[in-house]
C-alpha atoms as a PDB file:
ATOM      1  CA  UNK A   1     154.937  77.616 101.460  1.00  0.00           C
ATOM      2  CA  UNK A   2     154.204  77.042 105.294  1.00  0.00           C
ATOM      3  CA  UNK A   3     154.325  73.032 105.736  1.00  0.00           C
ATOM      4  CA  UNK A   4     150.790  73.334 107.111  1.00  0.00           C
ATOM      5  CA  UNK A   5     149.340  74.901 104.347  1.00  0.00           C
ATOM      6  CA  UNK A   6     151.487  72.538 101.986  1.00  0.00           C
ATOM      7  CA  UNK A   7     149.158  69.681 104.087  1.00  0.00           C
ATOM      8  CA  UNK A   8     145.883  71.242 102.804  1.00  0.00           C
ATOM      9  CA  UNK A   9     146.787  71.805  99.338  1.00  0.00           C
ATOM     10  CA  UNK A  10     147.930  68.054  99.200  1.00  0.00           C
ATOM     11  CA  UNK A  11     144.835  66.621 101.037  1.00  0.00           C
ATOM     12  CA  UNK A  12     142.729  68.818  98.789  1.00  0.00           C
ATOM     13  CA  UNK A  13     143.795  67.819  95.491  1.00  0.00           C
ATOM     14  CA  UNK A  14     143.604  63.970  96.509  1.00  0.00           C
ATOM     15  CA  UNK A  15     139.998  65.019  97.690  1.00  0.00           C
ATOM     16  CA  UNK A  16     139.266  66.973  94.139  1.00  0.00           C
ATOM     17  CA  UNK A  17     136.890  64.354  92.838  1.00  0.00           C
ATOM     18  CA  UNK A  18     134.791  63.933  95.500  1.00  0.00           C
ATOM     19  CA  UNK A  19     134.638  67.524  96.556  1.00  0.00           C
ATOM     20  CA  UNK A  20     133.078  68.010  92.902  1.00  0.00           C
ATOM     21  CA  UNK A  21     130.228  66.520  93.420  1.00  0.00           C
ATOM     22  CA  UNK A  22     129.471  69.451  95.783  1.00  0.00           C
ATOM     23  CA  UNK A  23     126.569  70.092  98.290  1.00  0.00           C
ATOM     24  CA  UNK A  24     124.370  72.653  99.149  1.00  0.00           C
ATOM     25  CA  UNK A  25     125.565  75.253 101.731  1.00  0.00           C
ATOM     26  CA  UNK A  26     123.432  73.295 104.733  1.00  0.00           C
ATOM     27  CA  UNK A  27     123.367  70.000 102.808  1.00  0.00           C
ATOM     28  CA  UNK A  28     119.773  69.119 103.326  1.00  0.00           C
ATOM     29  CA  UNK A  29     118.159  66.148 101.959  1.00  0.00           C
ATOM     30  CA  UNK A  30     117.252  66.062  98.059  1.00  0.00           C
ATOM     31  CA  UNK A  31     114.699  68.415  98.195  1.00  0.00           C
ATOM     32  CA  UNK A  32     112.731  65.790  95.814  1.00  0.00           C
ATOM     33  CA  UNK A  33     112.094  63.614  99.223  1.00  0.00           C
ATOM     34  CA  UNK A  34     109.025  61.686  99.961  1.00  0.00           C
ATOM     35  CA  UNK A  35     107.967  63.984 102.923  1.00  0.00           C
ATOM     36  CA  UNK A  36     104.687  62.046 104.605  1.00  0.00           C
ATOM     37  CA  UNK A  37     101.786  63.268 106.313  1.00  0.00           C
ATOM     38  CA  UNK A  38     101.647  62.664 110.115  1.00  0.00           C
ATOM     39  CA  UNK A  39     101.466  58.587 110.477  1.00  0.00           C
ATOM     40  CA  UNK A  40     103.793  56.115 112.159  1.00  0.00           C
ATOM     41  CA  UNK A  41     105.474  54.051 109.123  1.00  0.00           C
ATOM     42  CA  UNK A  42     105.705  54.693 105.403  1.00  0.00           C
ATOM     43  CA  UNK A  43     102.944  53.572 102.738  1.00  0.00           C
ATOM     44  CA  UNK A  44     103.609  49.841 101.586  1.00  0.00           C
ATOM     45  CA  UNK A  45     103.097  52.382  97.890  1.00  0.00           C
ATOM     46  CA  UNK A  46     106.330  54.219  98.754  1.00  0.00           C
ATOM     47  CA  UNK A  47     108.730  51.322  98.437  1.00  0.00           C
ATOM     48  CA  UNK A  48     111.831  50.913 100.275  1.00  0.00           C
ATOM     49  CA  UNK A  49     114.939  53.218 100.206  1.00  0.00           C
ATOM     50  CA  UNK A  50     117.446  52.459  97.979  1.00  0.00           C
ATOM     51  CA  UNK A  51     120.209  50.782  99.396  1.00  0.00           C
ATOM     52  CA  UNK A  52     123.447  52.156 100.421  1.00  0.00           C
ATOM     53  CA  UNK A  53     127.315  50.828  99.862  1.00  0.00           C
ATOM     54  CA  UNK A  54     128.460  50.640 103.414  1.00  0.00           C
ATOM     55  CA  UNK A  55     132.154  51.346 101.468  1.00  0.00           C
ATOM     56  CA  UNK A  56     133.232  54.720 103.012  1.00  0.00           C
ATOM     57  CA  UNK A  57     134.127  57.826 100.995  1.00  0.00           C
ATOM     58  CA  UNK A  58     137.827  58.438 100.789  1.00  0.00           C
ATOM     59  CA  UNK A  59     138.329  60.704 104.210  1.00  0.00           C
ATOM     60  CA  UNK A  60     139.245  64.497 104.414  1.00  0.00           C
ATOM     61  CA  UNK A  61     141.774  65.084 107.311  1.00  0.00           C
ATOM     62  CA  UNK A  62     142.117  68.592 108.301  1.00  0.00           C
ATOM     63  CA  UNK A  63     145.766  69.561 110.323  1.00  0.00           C
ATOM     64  CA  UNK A  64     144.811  71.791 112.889  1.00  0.00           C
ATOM     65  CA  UNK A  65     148.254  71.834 115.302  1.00  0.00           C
ATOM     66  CA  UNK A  66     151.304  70.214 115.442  1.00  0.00           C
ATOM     67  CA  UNK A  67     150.248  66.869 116.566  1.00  0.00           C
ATOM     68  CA  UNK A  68     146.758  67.415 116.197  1.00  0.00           C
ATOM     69  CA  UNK A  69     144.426  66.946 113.493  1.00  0.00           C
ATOM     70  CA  UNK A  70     140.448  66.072 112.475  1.00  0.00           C
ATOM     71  CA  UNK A  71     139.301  63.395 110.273  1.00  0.00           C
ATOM     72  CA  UNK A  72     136.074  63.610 108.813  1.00  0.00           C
ATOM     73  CA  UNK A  73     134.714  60.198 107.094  1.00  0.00           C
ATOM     74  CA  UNK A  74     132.994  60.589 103.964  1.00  0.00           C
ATOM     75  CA  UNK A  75     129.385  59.775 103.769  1.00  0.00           C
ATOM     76  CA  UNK A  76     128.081  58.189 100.792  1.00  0.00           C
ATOM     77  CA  UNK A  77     124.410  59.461  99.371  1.00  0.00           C
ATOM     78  CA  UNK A  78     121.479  57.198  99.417  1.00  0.00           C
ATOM     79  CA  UNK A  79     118.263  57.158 101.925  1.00  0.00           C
ATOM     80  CA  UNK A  80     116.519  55.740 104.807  1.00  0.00           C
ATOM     81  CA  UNK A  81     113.674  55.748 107.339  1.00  0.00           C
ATOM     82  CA  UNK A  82     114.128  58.098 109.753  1.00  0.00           C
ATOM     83  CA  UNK A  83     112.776  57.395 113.042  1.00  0.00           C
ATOM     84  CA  UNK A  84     111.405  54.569 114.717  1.00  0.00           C
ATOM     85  CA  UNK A  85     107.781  53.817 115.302  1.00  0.00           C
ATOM     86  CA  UNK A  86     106.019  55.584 118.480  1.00  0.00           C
ATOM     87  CA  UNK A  87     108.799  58.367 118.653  1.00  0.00           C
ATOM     88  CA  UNK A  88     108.251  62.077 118.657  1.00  0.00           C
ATOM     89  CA  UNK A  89     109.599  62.558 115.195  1.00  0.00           C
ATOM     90  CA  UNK A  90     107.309  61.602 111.923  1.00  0.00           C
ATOM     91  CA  UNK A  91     108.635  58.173 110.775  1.00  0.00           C
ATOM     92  CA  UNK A  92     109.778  59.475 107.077  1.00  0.00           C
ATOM     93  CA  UNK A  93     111.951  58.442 104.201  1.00  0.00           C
ATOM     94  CA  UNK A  94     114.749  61.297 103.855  1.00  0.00           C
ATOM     95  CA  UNK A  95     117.323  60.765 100.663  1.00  0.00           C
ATOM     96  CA  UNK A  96     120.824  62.419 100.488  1.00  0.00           C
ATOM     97  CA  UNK A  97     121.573  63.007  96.368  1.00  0.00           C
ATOM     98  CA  UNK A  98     124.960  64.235  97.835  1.00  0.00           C
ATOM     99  CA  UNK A  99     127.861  63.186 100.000  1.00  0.00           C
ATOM    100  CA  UNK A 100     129.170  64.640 103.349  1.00  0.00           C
ATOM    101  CA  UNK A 101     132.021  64.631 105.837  1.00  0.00           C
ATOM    102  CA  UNK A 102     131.350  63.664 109.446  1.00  0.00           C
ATOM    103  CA  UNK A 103     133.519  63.768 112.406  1.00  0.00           C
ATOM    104  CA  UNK A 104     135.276  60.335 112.712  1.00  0.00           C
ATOM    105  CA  UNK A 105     135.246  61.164 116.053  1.00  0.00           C
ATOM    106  CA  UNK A 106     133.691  63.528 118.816  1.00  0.00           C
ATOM    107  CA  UNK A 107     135.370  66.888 118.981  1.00  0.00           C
ATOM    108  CA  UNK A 108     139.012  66.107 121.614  1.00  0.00           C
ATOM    109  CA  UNK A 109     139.668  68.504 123.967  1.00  0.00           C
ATOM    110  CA  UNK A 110     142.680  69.117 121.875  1.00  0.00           C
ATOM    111  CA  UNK A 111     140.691  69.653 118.814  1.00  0.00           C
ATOM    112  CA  UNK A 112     138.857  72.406 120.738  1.00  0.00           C
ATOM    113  CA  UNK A 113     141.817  73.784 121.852  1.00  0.00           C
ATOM    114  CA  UNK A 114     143.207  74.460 118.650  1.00  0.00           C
ATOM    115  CA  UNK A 115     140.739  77.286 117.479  1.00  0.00           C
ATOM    116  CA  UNK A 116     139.163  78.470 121.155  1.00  0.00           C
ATOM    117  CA  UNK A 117     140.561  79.885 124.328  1.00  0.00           C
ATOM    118  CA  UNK A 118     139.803  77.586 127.373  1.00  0.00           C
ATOM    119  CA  UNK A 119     138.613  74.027 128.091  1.00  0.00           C
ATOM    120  CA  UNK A 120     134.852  74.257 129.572  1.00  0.00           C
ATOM    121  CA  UNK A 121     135.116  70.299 130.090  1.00  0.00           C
ATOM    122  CA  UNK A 122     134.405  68.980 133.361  1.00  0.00           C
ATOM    123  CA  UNK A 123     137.070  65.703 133.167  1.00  0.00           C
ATOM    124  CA  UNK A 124     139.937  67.049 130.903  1.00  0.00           C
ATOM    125  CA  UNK A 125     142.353  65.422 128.730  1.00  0.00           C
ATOM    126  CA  UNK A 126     143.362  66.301 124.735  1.00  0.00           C
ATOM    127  CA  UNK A 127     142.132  62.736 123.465  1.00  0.00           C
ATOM    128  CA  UNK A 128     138.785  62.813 125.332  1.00  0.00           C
ATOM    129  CA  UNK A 129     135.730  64.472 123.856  1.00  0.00           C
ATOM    130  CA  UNK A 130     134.925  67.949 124.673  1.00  0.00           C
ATOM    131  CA  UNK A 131     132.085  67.987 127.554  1.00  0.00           C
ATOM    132  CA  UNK A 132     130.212  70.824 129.282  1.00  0.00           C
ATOM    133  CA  UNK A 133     129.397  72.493 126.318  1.00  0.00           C
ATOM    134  CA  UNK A 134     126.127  74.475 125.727  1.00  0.00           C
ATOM    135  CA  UNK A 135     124.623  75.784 121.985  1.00  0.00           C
ATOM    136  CA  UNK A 136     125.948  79.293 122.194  1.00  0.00           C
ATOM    137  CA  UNK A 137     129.596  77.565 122.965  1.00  0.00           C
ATOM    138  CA  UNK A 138     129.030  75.094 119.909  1.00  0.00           C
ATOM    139  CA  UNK A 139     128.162  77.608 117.422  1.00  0.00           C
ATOM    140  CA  UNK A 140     130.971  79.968 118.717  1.00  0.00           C
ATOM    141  CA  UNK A 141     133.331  76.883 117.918  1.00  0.00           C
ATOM    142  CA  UNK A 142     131.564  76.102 114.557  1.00  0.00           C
ATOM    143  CA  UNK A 143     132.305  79.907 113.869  1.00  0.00           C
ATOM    144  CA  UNK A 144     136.072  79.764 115.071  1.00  0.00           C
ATOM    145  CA  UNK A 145     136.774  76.985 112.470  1.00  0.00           C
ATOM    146  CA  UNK A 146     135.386  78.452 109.501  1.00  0.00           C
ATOM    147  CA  UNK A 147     137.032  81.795 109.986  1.00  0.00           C
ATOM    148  CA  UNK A 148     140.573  79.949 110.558  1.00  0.00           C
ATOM    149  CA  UNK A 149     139.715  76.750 108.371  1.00  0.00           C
ATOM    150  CA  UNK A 150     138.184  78.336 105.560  1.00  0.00           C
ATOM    151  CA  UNK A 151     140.878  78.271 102.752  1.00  0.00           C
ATOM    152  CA  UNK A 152     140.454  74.703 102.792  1.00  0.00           C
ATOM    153  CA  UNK A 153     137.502  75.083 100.707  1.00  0.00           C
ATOM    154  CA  UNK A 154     135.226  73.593 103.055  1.00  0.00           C
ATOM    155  CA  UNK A 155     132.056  75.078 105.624  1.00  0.00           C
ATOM    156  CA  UNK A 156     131.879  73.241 108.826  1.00  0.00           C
ATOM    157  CA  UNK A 157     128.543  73.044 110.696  1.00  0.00           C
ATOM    158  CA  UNK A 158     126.946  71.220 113.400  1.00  0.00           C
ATOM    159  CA  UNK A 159     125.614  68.151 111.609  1.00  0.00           C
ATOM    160  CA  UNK A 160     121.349  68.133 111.031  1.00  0.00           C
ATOM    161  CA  UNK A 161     118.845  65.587 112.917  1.00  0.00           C
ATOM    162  CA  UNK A 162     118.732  63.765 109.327  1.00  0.00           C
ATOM    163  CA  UNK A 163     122.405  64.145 108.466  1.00  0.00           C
ATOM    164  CA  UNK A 164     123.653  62.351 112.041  1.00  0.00           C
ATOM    165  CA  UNK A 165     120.891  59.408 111.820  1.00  0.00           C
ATOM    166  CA  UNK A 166     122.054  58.706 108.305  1.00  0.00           C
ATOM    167  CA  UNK A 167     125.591  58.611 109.393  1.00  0.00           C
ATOM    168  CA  UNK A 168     125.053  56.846 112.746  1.00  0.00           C
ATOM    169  CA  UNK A 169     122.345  53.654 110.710  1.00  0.00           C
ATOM    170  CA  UNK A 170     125.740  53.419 108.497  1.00  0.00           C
ATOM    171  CA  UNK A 171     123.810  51.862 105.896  1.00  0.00           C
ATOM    172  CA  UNK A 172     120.630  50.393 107.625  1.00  0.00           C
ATOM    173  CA  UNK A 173     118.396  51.588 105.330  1.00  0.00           C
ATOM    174  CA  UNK A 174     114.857  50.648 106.884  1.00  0.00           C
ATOM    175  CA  UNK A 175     115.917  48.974 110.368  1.00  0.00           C
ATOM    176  CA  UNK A 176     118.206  49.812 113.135  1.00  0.00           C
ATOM    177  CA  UNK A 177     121.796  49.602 112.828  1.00  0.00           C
ATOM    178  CA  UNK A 178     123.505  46.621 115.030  1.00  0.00           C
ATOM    179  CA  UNK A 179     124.774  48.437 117.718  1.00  0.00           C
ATOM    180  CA  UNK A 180     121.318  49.194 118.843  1.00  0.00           C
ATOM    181  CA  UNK A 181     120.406  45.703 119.678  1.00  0.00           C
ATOM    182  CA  UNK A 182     121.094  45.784 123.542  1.00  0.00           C
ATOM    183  CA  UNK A 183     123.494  42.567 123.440  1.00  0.00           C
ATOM    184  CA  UNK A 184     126.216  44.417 120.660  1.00  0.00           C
ATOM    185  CA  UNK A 185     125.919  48.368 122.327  1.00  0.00           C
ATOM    186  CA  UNK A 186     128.346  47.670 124.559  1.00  0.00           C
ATOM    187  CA  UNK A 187     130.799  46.778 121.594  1.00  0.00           C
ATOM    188  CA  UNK A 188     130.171  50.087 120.003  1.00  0.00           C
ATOM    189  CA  UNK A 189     129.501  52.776 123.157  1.00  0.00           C
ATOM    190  CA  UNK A 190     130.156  53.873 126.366  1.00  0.00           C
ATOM    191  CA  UNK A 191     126.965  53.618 128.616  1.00  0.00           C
ATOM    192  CA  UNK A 192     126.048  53.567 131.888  1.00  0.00           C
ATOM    193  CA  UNK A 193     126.826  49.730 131.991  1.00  0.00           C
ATOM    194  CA  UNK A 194     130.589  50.149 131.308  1.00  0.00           C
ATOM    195  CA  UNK A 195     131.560  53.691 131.832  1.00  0.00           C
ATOM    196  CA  UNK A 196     131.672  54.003 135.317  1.00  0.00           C
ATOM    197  CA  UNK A 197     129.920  57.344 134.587  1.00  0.00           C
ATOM    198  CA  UNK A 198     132.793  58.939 133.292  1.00  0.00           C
ATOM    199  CA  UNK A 199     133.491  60.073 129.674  1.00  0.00           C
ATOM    200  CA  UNK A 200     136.057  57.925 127.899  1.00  0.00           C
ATOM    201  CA  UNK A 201     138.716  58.441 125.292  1.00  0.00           C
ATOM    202  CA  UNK A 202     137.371  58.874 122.308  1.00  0.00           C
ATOM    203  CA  UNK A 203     137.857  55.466 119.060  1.00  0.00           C
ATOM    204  CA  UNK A 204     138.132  52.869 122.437  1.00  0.00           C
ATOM    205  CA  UNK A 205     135.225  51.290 121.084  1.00  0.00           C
ATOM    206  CA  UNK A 206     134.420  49.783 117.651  1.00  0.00           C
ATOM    207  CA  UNK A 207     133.340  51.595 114.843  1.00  0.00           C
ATOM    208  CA  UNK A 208     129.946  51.660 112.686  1.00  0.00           C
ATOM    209  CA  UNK A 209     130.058  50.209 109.166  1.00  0.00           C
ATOM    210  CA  UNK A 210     131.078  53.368 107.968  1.00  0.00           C
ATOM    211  CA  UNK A 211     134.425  53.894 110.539  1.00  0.00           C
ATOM    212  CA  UNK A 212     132.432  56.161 112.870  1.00  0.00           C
ATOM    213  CA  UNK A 213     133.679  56.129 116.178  1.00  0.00           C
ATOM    214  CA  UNK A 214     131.355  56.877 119.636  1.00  0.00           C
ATOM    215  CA  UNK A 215     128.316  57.317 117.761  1.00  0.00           C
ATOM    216  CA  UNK A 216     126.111  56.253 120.637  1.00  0.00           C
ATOM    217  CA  UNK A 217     126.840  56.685 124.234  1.00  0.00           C
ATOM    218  CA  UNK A 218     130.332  58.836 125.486  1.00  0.00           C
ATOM    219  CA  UNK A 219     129.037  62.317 125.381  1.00  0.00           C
ATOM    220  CA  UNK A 220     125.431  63.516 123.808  1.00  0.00           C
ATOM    221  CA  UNK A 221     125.931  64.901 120.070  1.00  0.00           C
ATOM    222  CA  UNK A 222     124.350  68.603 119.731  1.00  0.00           C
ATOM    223  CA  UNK A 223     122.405  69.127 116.565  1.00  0.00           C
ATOM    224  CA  UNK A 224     120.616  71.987 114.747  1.00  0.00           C
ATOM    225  CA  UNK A 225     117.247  71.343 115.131  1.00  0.00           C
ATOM    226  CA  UNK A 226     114.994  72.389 117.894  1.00  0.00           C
ATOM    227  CA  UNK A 227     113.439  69.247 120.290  1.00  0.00           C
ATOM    228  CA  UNK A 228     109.394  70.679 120.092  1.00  0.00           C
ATOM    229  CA  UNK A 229     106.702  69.526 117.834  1.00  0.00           C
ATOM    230  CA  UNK A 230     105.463  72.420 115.762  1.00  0.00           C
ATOM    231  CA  UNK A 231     107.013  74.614 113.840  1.00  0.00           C
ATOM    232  CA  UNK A 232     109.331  73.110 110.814  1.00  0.00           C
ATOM    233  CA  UNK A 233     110.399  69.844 113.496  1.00  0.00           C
ATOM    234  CA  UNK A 234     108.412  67.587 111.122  1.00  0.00           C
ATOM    235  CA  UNK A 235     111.576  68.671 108.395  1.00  0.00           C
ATOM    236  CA  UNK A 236     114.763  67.371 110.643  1.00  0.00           C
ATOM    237  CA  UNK A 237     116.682  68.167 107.215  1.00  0.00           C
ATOM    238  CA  UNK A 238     117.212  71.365 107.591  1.00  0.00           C
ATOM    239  CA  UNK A 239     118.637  74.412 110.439  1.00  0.00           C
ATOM    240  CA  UNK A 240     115.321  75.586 112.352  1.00  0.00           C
ATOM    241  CA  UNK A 241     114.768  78.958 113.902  1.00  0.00           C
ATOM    242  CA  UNK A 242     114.912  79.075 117.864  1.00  0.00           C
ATOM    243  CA  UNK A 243     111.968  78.045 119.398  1.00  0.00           C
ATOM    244  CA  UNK A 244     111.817  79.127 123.015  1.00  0.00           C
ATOM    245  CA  UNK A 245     110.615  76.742 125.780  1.00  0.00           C
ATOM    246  CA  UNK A 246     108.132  78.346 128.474  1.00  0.00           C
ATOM    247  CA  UNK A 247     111.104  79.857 129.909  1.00  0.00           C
ATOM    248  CA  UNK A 248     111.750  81.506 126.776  1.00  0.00           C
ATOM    249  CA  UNK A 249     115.040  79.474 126.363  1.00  0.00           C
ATOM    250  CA  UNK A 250     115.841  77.869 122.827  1.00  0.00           C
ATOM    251  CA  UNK A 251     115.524  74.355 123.272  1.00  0.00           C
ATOM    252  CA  UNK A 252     117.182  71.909 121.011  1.00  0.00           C
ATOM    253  CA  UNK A 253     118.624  68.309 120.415  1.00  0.00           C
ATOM    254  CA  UNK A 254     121.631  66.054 121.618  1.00  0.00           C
ATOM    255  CA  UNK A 255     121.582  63.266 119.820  1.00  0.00           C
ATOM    256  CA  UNK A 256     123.341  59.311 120.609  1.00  0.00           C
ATOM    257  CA  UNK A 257     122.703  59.107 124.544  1.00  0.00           C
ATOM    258  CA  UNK A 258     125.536  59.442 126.900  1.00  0.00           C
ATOM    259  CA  UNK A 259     127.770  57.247 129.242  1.00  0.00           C
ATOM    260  CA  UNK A 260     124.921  57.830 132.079  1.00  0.00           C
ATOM    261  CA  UNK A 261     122.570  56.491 129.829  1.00  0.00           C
ATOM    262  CA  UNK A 262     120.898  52.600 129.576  1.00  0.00           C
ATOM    263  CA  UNK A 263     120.820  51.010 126.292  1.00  0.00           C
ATOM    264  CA  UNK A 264     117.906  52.009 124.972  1.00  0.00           C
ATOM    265  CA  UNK A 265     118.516  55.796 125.346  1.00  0.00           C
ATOM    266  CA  UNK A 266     122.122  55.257 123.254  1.00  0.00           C
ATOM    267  CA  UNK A 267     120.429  54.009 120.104  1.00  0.00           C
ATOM    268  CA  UNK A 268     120.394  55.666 117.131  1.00  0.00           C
ATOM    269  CA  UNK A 269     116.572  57.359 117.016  1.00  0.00           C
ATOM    270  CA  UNK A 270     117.145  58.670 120.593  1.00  0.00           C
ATOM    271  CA  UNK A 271     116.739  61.863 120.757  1.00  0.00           C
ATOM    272  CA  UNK A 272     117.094  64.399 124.339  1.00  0.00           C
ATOM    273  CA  UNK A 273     115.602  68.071 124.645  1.00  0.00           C
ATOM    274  CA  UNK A 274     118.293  70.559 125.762  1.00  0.00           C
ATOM    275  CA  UNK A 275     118.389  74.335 127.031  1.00  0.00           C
ATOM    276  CA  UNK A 276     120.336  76.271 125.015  1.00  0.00           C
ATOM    277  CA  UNK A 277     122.349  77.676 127.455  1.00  0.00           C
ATOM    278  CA  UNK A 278     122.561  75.111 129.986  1.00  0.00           C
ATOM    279  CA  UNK A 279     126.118  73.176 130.030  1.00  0.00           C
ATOM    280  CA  UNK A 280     125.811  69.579 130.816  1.00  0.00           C
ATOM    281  CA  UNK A 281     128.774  67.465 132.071  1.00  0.00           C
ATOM    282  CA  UNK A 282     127.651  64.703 129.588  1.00  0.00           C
ATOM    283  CA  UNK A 283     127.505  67.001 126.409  1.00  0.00           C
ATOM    284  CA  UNK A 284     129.754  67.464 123.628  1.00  0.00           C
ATOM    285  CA  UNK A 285     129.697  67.951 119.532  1.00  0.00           C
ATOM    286  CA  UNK A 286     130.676  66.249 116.707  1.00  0.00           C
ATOM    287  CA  UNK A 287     131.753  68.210 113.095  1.00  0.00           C
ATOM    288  CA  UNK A 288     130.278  68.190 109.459  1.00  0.00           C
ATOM    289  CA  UNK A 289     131.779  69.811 106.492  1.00  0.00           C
ATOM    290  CA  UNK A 290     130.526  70.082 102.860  1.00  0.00           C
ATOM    291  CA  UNK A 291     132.953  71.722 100.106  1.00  0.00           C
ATOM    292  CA  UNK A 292     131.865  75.598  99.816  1.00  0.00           C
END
């Protein structure tokens, strides 16, 4: 047996009992959550969200190249507020019955290198994120590591609005996580403050609770759900259709702010409208997976 698929048979029988559990094929939200009616904060009636271990799911690390491979952190299930008051999404409570795998990291250069012909990144370097990326180049990646990282018995997606916010609050339930108080960012992200406008290295900075590295700030974080009100936007759980802008140009979401960005546009409810198909030096992905 080739040694690299003696690696994924190995890493997927230590990962047996938590792939068992299993998730649905886009790993919404339990489809039994409290989804509100337009208003800023949750019903007093509602009650809190249940709170959430901030111990982290044993990890699945996928070997991609000699030299090269992709942790994804486990995410525990459990629930929280989504949004913050006065933003453009409904403030709602969103519960996860089922566990996922994020990116511990950004997508390297390297990583993309592994499964796509050509770098589109503006600054290059294998350990810094992939940048200058558009939605038709994300999905084309997403693609590309299903069709070579299938046998591994897990899909990989672009993670939802609901799905990165859970990850990035690492266990703040109803309030904001600590790196968005504009005193601690810095600890946790690259921002306009301390970047000198230039991507960094990705896992320089600390991690969340959860071992989540460059959460906020470094490069934007494209997700599947489309930036306009209307439509199914008031669901962030769950892959939209394209909505075209009045350019008739699919517009969706980066999420996490960038190193350009202040403080305020790094935390972890901010949320940036993008043209599909209009690469940004400040842009990059980060992975999901679910067992199939």
């Amino acid at each position: 047996m080739p040694g690299g698929r003696r690696a994924t048979h190995v890493i997927l029988l230590m990962l047996w009992p938590a792939l068992i559990a299993g998730c649905s094929e886009e790993n919404p939200a339990d489809d039994t959550a409290l989804q509100e009616p337009a208003r800023k904060a949750p019903l007093a009636s509602d009650g809190p969200p249940e709170s959430v271990s901030v111990k982290p799911e044993p990890p699945f690390i996928l070997p991609m190249a000699p030299g090269v491979t992709m942790e994804f952190v486990g995410i525990p299930p459990g629930s929280f507020v989504m949004g913050v008051v006065g933003g453009d999404l409904l403030r709602q409570k969103i519960r996860f019955a089922k566990p996922f795998y994020l990116g511990r990291t950004e997508v390297t250069q390297e990583q993309w290198s592994a499964v796509m012909a050509g770098n589109p990144s503006a600054m290059k370097g294998g350990k810094y994120p992939v940048n200058r990326v558009d939605w038709p180049a994300c999905r084309a990646f997403v693609k590309a590591m299903n069709e070579k990282y299938g046998a591994t018995g897990m899909k990989f997606a672009l993670p939802t609005e609901a799905q990165w916010e859970y990850a990035c609050r690492a266990g703040a339930v109803l309030g904001l996580d600590s790196s968005d108080d504009p005193n601690q960012i810095e600890r946790y992200a690259w921002l306009g403050s301390n970047s000198h406008y230039e991507p960094h290295l990705v896992a320089q900075k600390k991690p969340n609770a959860w071992g989540l590295y460059d959460m906020q700030g470094n490069v934007a974080e494209w997700c599947v759900h489309e930036s306009r009100l209307g439509s199914n936007a008031a669901d962030p759980r769950r892959e939209p259709e394209a909505v075209a802008d009045s350019d008739d140009e699919p517009v969706y979401v980066v999420r996490g702010g960038n190193y350009r960005e202040g403080a305020s546009a790094c935390s972890s409810t901010s949320r940036f409208p993008r043209r599909a198909v209009v690469p940004l030096r400040q842009d990059g992905l980060r992975l999901l997976c679910t067992p199939r």
